[in-house]
C-alpha atoms as a PDB file:
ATOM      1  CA  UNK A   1      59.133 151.785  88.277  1.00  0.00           C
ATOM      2  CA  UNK A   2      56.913 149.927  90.895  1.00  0.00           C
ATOM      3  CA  UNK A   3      54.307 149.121  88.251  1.00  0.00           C
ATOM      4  CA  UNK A   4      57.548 147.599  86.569  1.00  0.00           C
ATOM      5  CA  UNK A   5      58.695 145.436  89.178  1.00  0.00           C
ATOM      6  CA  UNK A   6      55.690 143.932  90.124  1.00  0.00           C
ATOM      7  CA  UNK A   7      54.599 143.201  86.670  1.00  0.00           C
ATOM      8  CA  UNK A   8      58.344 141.734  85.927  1.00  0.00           C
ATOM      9  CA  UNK A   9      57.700 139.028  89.050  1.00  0.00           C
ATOM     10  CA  UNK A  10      54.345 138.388  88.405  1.00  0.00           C
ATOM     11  CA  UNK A  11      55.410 137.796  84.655  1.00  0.00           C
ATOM     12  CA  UNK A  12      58.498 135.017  85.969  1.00  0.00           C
ATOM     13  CA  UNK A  13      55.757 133.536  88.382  1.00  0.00           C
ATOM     14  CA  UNK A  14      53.284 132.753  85.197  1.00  0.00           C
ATOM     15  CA  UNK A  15      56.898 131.916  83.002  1.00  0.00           C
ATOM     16  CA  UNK A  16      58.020 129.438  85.887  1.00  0.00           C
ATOM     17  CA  UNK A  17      54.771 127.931  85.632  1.00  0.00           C
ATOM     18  CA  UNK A  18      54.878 127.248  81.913  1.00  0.00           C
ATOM     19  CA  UNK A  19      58.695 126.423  81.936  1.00  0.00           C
ATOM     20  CA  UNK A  20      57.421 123.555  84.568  1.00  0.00           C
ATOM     21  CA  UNK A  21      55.429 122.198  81.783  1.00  0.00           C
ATOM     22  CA  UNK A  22      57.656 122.565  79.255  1.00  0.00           C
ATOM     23  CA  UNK A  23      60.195 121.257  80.889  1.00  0.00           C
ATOM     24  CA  UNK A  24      57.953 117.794  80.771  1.00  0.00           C
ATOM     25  CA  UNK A  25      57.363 118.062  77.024  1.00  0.00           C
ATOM     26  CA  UNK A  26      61.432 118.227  77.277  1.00  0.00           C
ATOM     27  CA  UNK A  27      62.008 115.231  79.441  1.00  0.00           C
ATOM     28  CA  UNK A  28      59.823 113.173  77.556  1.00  0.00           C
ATOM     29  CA  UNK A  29      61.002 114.120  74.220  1.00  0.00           C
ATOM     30  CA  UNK A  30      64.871 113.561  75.489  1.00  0.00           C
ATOM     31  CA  UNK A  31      64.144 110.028  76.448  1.00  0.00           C
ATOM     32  CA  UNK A  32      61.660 108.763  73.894  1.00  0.00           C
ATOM     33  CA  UNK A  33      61.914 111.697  71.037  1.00  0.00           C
ATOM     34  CA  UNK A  34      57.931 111.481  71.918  1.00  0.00           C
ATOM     35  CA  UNK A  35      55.855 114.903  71.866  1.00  0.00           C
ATOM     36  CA  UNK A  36      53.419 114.514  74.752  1.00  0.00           C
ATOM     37  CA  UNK A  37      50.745 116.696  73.780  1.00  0.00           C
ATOM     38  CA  UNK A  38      49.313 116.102  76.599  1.00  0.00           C
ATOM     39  CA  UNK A  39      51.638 117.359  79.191  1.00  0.00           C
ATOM     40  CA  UNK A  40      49.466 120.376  80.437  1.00  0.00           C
ATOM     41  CA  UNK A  41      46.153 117.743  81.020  1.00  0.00           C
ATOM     42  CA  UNK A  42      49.020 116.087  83.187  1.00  0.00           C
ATOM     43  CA  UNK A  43      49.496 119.032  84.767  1.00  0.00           C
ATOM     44  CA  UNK A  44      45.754 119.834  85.020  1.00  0.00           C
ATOM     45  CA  UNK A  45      45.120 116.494  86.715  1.00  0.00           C
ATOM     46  CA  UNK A  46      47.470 116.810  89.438  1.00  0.00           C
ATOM     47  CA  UNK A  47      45.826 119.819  90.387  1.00  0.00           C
ATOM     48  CA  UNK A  48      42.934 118.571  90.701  1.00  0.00           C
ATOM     49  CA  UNK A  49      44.276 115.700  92.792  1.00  0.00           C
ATOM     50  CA  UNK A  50      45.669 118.254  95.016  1.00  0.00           C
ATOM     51  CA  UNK A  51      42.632 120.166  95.244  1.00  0.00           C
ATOM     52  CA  UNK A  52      41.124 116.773  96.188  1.00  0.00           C
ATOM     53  CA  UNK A  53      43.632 116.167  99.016  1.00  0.00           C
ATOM     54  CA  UNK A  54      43.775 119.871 100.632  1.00  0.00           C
ATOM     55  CA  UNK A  55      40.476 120.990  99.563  1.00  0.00           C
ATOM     56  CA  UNK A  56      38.219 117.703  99.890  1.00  0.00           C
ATOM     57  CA  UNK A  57      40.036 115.485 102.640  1.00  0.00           C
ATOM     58  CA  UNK A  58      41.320 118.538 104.185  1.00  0.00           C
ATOM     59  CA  UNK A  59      44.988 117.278 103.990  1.00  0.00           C
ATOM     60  CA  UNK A  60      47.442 119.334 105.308  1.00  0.00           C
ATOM     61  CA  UNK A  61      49.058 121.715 102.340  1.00  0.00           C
ATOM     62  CA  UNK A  62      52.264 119.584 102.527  1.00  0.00           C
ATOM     63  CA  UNK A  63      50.621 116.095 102.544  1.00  0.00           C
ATOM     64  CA  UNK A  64      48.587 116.999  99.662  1.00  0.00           C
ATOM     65  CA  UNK A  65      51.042 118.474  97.595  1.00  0.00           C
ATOM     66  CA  UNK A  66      52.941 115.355  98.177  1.00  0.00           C
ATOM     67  CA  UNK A  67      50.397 112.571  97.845  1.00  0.00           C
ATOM     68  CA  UNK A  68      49.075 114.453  94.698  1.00  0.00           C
ATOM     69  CA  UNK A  69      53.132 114.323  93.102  1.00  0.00           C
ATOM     70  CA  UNK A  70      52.733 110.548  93.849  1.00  0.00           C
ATOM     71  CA  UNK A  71      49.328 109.672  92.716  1.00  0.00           C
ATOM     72  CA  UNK A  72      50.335 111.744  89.177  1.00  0.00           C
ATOM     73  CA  UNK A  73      53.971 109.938  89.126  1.00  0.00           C
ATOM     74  CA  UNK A  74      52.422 106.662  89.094  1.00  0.00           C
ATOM     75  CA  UNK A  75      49.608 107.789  86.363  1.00  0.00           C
ATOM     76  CA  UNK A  76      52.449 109.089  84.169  1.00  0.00           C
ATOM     77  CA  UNK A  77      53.763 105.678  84.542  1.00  0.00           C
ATOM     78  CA  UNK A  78      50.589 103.881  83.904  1.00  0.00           C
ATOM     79  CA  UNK A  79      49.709 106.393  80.908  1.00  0.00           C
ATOM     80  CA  UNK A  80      53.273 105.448  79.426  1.00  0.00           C
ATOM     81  CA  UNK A  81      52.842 101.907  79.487  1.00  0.00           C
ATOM     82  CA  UNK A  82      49.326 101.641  78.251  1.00  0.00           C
ATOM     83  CA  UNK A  83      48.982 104.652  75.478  1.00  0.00           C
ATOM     84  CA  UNK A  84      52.548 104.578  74.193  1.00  0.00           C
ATOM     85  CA  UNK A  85      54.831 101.721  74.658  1.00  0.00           C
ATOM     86  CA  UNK A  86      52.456  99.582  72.785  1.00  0.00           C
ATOM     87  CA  UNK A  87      52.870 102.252  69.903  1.00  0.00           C
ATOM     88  CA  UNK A  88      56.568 102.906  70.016  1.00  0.00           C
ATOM     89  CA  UNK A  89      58.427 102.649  66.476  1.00  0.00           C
ATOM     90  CA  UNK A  90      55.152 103.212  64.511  1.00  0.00           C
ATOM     91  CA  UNK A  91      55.243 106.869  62.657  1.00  0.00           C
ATOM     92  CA  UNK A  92      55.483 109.715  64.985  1.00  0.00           C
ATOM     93  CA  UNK A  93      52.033 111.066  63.626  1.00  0.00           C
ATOM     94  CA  UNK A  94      50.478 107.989  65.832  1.00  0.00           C
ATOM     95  CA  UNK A  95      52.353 108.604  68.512  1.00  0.00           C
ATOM     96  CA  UNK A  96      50.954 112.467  69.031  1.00  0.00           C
ATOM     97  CA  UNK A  97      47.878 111.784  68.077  1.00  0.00           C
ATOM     98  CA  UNK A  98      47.823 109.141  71.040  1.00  0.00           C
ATOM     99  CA  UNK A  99      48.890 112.038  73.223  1.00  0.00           C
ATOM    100  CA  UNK A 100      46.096 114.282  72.075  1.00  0.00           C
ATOM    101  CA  UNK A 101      43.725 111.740  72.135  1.00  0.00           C
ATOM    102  CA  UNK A 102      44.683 110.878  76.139  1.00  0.00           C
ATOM    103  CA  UNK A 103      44.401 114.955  76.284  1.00  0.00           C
ATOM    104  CA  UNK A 104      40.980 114.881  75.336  1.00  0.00           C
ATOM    105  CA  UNK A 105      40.661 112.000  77.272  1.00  0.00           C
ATOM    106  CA  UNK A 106      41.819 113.483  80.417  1.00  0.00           C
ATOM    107  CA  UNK A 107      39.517 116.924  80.435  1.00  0.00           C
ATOM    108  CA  UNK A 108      36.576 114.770  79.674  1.00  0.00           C
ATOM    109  CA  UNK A 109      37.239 112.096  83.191  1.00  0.00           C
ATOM    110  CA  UNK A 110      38.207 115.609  85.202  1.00  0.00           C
ATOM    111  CA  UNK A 111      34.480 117.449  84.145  1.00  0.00           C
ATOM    112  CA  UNK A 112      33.120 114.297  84.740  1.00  0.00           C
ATOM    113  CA  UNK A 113      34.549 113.685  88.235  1.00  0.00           C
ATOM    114  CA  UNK A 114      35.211 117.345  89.601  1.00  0.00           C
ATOM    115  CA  UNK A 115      32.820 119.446  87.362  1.00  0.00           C
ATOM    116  CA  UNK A 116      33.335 122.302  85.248  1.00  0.00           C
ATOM    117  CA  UNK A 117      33.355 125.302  87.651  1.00  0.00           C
ATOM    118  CA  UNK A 118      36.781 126.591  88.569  1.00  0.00           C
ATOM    119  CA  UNK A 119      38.708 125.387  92.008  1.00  0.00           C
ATOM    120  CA  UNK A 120      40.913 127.150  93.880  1.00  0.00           C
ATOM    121  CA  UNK A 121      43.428 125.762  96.518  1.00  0.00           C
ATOM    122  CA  UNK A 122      44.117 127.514  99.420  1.00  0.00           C
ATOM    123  CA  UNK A 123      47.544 127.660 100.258  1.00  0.00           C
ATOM    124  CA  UNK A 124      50.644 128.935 103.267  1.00  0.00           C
ATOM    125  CA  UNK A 125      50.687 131.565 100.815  1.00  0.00           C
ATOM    126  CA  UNK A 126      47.295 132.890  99.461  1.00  0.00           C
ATOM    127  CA  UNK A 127      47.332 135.668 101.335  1.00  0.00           C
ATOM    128  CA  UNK A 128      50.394 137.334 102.807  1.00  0.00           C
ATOM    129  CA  UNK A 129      52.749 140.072 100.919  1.00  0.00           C
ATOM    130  CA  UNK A 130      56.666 141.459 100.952  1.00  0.00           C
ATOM    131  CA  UNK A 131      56.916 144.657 101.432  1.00  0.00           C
ATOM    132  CA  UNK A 132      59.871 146.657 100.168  1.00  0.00           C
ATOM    133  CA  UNK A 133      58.963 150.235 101.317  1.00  0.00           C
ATOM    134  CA  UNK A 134      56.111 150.961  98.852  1.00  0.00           C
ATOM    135  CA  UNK A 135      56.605 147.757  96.912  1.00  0.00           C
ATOM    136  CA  UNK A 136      54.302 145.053  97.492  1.00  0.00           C
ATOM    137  CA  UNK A 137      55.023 141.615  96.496  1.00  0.00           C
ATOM    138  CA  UNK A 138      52.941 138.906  96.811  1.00  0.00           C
ATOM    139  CA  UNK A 139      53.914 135.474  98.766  1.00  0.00           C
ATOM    140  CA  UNK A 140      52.112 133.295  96.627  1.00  0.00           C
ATOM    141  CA  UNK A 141      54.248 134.740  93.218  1.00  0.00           C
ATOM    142  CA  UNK A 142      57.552 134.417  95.070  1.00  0.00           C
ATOM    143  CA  UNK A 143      56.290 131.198  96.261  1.00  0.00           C
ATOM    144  CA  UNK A 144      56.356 129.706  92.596  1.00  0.00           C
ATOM    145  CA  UNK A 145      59.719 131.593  91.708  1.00  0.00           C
ATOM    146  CA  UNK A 146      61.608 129.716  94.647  1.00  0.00           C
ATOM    147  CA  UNK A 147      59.742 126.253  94.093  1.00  0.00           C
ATOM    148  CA  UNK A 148      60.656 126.025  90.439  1.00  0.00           C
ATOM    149  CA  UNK A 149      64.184 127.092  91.492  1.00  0.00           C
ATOM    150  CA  UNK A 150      64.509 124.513  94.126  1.00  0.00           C
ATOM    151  CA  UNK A 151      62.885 121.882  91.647  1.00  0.00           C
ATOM    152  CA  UNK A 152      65.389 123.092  88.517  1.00  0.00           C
ATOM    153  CA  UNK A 153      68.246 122.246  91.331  1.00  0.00           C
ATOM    154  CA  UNK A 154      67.188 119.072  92.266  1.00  0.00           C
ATOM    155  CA  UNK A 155      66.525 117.886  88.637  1.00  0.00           C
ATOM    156  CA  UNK A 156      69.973 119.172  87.604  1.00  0.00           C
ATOM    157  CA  UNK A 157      71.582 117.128  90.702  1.00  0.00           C
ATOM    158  CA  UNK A 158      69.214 113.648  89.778  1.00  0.00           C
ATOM    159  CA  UNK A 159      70.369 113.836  85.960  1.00  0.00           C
ATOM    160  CA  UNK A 160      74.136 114.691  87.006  1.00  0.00           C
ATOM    161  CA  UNK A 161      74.908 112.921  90.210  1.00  0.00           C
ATOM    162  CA  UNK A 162      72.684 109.747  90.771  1.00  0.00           C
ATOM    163  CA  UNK A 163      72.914 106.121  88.417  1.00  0.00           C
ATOM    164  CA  UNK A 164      69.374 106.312  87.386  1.00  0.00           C
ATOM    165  CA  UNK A 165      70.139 110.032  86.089  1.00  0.00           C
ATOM    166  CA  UNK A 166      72.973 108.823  83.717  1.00  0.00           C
ATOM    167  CA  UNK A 167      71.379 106.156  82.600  1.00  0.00           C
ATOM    168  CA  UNK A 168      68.566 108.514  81.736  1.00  0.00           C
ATOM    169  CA  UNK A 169      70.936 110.641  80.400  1.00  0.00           C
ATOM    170  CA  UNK A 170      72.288 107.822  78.340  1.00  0.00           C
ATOM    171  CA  UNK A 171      69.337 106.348  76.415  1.00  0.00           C
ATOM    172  CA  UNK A 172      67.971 109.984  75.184  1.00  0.00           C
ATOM    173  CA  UNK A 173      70.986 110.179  73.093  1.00  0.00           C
ATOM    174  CA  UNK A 174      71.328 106.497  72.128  1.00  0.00           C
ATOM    175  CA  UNK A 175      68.579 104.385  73.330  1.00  0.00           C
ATOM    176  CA  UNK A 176      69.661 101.334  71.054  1.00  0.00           C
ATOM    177  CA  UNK A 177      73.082 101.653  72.809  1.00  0.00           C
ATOM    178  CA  UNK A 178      72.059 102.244  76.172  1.00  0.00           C
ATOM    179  CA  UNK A 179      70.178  98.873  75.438  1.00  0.00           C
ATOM    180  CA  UNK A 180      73.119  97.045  74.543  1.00  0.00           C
ATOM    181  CA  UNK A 181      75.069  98.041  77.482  1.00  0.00           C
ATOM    182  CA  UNK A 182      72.344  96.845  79.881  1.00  0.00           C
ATOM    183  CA  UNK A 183      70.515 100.164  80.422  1.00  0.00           C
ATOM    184  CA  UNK A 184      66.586  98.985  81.424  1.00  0.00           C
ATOM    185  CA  UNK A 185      65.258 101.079  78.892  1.00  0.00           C
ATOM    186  CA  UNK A 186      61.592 100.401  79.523  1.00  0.00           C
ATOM    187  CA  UNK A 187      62.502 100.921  82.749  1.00  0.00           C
ATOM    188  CA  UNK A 188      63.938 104.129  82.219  1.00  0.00           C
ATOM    189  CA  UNK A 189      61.399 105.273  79.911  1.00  0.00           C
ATOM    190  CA  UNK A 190      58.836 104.486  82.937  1.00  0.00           C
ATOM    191  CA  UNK A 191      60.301 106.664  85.462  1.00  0.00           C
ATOM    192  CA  UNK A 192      60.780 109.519  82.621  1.00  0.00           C
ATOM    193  CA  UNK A 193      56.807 109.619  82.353  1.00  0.00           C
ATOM    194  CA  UNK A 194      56.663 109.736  86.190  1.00  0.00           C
ATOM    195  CA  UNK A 195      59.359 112.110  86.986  1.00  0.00           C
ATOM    196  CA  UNK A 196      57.322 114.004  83.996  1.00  0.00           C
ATOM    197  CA  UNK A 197      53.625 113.939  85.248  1.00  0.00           C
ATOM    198  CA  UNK A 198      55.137 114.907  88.924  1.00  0.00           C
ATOM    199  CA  UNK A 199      56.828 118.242  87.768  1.00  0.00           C
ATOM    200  CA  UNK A 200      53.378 118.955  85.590  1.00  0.00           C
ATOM    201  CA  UNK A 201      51.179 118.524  88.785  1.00  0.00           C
ATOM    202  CA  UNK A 202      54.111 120.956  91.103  1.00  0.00           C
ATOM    203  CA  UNK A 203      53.523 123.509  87.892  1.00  0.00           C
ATOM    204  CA  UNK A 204      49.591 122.711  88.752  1.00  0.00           C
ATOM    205  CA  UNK A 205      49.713 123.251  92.823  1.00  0.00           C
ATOM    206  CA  UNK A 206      52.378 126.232  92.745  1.00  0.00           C
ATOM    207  CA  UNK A 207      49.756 127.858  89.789  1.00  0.00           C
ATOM    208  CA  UNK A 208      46.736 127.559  92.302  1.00  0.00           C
ATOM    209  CA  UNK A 209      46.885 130.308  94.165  1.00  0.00           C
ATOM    210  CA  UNK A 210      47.479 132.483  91.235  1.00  0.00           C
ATOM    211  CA  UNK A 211      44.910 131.510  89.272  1.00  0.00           C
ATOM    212  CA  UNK A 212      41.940 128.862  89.012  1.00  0.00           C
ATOM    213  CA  UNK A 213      42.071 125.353  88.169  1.00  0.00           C
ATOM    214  CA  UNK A 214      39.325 124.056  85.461  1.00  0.00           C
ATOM    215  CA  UNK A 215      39.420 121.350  83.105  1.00  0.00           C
ATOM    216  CA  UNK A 216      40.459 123.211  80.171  1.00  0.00           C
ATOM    217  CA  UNK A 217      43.246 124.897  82.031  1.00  0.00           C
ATOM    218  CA  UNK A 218      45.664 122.017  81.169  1.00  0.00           C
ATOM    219  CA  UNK A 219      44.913 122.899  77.645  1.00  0.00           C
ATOM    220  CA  UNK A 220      45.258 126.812  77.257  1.00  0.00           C
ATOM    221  CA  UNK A 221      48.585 126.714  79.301  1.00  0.00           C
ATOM    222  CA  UNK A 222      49.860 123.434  77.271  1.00  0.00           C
ATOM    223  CA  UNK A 223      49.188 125.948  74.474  1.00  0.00           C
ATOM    224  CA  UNK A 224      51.536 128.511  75.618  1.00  0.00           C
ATOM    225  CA  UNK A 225      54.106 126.036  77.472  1.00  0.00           C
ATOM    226  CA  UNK A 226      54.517 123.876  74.336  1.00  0.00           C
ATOM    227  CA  UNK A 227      55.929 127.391  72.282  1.00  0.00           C
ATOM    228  CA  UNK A 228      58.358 127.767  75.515  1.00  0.00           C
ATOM    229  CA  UNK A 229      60.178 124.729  75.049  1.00  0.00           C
ATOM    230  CA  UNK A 230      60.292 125.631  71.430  1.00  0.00           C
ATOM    231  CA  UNK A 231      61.814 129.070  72.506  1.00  0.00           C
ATOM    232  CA  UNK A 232      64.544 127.514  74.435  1.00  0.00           C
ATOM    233  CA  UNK A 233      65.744 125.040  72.391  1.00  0.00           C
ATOM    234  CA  UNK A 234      63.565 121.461  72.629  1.00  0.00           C
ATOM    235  CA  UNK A 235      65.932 119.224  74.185  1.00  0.00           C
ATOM    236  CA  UNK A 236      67.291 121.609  76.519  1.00  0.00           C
ATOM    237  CA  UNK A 237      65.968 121.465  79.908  1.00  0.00           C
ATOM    238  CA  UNK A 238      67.741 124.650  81.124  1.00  0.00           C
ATOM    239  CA  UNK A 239      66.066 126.488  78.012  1.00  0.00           C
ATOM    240  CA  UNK A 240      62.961 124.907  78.862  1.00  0.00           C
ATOM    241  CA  UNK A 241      62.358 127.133  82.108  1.00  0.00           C
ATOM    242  CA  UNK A 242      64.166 130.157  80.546  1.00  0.00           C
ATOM    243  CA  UNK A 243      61.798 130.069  77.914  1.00  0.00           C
ATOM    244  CA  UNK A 244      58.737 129.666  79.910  1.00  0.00           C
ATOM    245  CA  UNK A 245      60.023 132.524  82.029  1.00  0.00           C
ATOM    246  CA  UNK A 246      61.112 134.725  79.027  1.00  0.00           C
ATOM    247  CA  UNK A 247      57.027 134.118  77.584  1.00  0.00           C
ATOM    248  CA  UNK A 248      55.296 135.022  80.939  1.00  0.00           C
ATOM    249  CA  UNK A 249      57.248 137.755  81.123  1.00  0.00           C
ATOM    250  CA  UNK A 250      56.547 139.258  77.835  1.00  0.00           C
ATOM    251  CA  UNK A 251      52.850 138.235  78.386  1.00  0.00           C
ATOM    252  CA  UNK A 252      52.646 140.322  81.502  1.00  0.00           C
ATOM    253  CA  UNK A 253      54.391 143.467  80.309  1.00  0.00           C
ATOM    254  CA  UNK A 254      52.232 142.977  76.879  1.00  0.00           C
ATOM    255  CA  UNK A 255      49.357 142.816  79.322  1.00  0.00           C
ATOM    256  CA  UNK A 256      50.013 145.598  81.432  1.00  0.00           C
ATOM    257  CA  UNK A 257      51.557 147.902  78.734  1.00  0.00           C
ATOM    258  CA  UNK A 258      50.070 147.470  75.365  1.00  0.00           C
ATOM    259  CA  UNK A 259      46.702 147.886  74.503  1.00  0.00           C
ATOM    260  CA  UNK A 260      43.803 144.973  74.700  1.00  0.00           C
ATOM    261  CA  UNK A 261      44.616 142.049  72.930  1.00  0.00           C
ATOM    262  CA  UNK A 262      48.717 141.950  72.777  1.00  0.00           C
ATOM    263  CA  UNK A 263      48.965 139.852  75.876  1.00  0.00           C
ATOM    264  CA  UNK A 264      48.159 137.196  73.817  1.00  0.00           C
ATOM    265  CA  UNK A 265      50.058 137.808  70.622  1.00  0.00           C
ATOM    266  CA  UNK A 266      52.900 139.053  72.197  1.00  0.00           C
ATOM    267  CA  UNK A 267      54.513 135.580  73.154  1.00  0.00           C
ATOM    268  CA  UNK A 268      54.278 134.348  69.921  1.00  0.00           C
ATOM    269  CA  UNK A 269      55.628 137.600  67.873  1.00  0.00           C
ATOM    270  CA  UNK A 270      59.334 137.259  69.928  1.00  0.00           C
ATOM    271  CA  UNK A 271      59.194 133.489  69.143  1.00  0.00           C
ATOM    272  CA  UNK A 272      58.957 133.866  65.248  1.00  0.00           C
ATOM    273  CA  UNK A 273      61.362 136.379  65.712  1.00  0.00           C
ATOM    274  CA  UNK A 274      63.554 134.303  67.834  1.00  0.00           C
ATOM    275  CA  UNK A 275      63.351 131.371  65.477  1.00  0.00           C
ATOM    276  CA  UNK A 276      64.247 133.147  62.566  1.00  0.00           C
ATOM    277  CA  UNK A 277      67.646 134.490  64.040  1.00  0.00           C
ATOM    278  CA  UNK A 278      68.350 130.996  65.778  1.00  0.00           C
ATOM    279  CA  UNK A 279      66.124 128.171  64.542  1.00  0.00           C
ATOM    280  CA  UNK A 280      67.570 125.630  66.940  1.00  0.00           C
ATOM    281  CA  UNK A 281      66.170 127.786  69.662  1.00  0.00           C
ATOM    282  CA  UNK A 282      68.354 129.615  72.587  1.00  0.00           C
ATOM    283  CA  UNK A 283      69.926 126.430  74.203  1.00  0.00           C
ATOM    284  CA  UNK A 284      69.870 124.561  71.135  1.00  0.00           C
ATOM    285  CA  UNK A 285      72.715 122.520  69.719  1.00  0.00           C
ATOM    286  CA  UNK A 286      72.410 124.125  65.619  1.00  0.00           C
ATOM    287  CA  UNK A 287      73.197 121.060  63.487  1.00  0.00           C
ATOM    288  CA  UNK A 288      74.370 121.634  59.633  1.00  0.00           C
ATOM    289  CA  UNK A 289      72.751 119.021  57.382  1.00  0.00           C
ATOM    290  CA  UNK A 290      74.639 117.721  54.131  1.00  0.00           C
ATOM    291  CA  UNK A 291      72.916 118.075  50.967  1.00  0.00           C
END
């Protein structure tokens, strides 16, 4: 039963992780009905931005993990304006290959500048544990658990209580209309990308002291975050995170209980499975087409 636990809340540490980034393929694809392929590079970066602060400036923890949120909100801003405004209203097939392309781009700059061995940020957390007579639970998991809660919360209160939130709120289901009744939808767009790369590089810094940050790390977790959102529905934030929570989980039982070589095939069995009982996903809206 121990073995259980801990594997269940190491499992919703990894899912949290991936339903960070999967929330920003969400975002993105809510306000622009763009598939930004290259959400987990985002994610990637800010880590290594982070890394930079803390590790190389020897920031405090909190001052990096801000500054890096920052520096990555105004890249996602930049990276909008330059690789896909210019493109919008061409085929989608452009569009994602743009994405992929500024993927490729990105792991290629962060081996360039940082190198290819893997990083590790220290953290408040590395190293202490919760202990619940003989369970042992360690800070840095829980640490991710009540960050991605606190960020889910203060997401769901920007989007539901402040002007900027509605009127992002507005142009992802109409953005001609939100146009017309003097939405700034470029604008909008903009701060979508920002508010996008910032919750990729808190999924980055909370995933440090679990694991290692590389340049290809943006990649093989984009890889599994991507299939998340899918799980959850794709333009549902809430089923963003469940999903990403729902795959680590089954990853880390896979892992712990099945022999070699499920932890990886795991995931993706439940989500065919999934999406041939429900299509539309978990938190998705099922829409009947006319033929």
């Amino acid at each position: 039963m121990l073995d259980f636990v801990q594997q269940l809340v190491s499992g919703v540490a990894l899912g949290c992780v991936y339903g960070l980034i999967a929330l920003g393929f969400v975002l993105v694809y809510k306000a622009t009905e763009v598939v930004n392929f290259a959400q987990g590079d985002l994610m990637m970066l800010g880590g290594f931005f982070a890394f930079t602060f803390i590790g190389m400036m020897g920031l405090n923890y909190w001052i990096g993990f801000a500054g890096a949120v920052a520096a990555m909100a105004l890249f996602g801003m930049l990276a909008e304006r330059v690789v896909v405004r210019p493109i919008l209203g061409y085929p989608q097939f452009s569009i994602i290959m743009a994405t992929i392309g500024l993927g490729y781009f990105l792991r290629s700059v962060a081996g360039m500048i940082w190198g290819t061995d893997d990083l590790k940020i220290e953290t408040p957390f590395s190293q202490g544990v919760l202990r619940i007579g003989s369970l042992v639970l360690a800070y840095d998991k829980l640490s991710v658990i009540a960050a991605t809660m606190i960020l889910c919360t203060l997401l769901y209160l920007f989007f539901n209580k402040t002007t900027l939130g509605t009127a992002m709120r507005a142009s992802s289901e109409n953005m001609l209309a939100a146009y017309y009744m003097g939405i700034p939808v470029k604008r909008v767009v903009s701060v979508v990308w920002a508010i996008s790369a910032a919750v990729a590089t808190c999924a980055g810094v909370l995933l440090a002291p679990i694991t290692f940050i590389h340049s290809n790390v943006g990649l093989v977790l984009g890889l599994k975050a991507f299939p998340a959102a899918v799980l959850g529905g794709f333009g549902s934030i809430p089923g963003a995170v469940v999903g990403g929570v729902l795959i680590g989980v089954i990853e880390s039982m896979a892992g712990f209980y099945l022999p070699e070589g499920w932890k990886d095939v795991a995931p993706y069995l439940v989500l065919l499975a999934v999406l041939l009982l429900k299509p539309e996903g978990l938190f998705g809206h099922h829409v009947r087409k006319k033929v």
